[in-house]
Protein backbone atom coordinates (compact mmCIF):
# COMPACT_ATOMS: atom_id res chain seq x y z
CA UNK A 1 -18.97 26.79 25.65
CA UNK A 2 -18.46 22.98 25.61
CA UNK A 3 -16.44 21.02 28.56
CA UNK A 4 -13.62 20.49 25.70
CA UNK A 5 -13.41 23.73 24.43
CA UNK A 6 -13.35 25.43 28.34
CA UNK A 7 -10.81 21.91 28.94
CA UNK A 8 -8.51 23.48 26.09
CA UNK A 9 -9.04 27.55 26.70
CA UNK A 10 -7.83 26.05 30.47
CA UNK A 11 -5.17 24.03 29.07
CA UNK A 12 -3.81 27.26 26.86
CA UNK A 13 -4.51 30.38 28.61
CA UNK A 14 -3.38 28.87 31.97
CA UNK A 15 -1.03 26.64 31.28
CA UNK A 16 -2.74 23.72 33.51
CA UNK A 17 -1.30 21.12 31.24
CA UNK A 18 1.89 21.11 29.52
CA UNK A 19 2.79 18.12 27.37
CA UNK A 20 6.08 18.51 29.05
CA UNK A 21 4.91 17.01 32.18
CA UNK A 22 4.10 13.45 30.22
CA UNK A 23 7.84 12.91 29.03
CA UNK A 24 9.21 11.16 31.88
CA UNK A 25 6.11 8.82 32.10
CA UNK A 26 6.85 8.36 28.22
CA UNK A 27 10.51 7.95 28.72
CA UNK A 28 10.26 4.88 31.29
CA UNK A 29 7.48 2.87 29.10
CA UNK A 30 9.20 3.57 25.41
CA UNK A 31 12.59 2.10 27.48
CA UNK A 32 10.37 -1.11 28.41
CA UNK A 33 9.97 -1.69 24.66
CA UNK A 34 12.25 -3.52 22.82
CA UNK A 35 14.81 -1.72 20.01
CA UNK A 36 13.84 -4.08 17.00
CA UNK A 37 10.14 -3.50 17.93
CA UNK A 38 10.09 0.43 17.55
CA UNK A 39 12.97 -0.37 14.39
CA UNK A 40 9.62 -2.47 12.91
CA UNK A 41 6.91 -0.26 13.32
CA UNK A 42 9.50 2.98 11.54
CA UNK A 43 9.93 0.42 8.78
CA UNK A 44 6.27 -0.27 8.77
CA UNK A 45 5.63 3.40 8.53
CA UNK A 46 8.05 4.06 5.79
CA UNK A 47 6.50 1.27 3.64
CA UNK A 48 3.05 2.42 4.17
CA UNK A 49 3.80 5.84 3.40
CA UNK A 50 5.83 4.40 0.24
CA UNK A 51 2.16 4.19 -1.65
CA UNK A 52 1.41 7.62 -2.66
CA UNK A 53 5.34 8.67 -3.49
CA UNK A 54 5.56 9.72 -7.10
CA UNK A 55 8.73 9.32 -7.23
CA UNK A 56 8.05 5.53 -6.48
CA UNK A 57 6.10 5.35 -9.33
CA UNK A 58 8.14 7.05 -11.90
CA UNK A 59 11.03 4.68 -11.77
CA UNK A 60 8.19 2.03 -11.74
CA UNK A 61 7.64 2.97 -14.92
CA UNK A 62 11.14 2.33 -16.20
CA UNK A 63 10.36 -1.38 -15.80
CA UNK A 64 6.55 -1.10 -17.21
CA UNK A 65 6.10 -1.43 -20.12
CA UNK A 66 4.41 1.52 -22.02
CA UNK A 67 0.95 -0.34 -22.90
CA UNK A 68 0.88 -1.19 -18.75
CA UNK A 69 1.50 2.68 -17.81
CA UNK A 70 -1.49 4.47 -15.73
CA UNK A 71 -3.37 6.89 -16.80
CA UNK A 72 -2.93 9.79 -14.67
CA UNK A 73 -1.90 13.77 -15.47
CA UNK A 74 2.20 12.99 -15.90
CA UNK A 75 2.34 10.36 -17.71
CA UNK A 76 0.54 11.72 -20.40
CA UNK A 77 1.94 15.19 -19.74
CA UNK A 78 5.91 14.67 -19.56
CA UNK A 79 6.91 13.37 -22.62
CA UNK A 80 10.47 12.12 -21.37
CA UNK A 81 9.40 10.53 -18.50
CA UNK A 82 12.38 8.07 -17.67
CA UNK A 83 14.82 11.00 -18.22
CA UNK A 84 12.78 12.77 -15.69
CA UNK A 85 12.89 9.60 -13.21
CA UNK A 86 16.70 9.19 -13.58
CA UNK A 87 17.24 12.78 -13.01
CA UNK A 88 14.78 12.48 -10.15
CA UNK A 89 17.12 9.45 -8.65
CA UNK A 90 20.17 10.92 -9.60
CA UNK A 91 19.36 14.24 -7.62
CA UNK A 92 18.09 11.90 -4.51
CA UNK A 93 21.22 10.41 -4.40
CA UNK A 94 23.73 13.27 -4.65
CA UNK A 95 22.32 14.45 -0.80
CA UNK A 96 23.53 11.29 0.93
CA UNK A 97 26.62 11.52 -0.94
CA UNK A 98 27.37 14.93 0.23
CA UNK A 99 26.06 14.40 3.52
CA UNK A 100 29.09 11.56 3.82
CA UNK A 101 31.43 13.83 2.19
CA UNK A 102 30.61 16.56 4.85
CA UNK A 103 30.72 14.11 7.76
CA UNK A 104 34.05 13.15 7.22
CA UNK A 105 35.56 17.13 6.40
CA UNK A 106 33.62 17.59 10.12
């Protein structure tokens, strides 16, 4: 048995460290950073993440033309592929909408 694995059969079996006991330690330094800081690195997050969305890429293709399309499996596949991107958007934006419409029924 490795010093990690007998460090984690310690850590689970006898419950000699909890993440539990880091939050106050983690509550004091995340209130020494600064609001727009942590608001910056979500955004920076999102926008990373926004690469490999392909949803992101279908309504890309409403503004491409055809001869600039990629080829991968649904573009060639899906033969109406902006009525499928529109119905994708459409569909992403009904859940905000009834999310509002809930919060103000609440």
């Amino acid at each position: 048995m490795s010093i990690d694995q007998y460090a984690m059969h310690l850590a689970r079996n006898h419950g000699c460290f909890s993440p539990s006991v880091l939050t106050p330690l983690v509550y004091v330094v995340l209130g020494l950073v600064p609001i727009s800081v942590t608001v910056g690195v979500f955004f920076y997050m999102a926008y990373s993440a926004l690469s490999g969305v392909q949803l992101l890429e279908r309504v890309m293709l409403l503004v491409t033309p055809p001869k600039h399309h990629p080829n991968v499996l649904y573009v060639r596949k899906v033969t109406n592929k902006h009525v499928c991107a529109i119905l994708n958007l459409v569909c992403c934006a009904i859940i905000p909408i009834g999310l509002f419409i809930n919060s103000l029924w609440l």
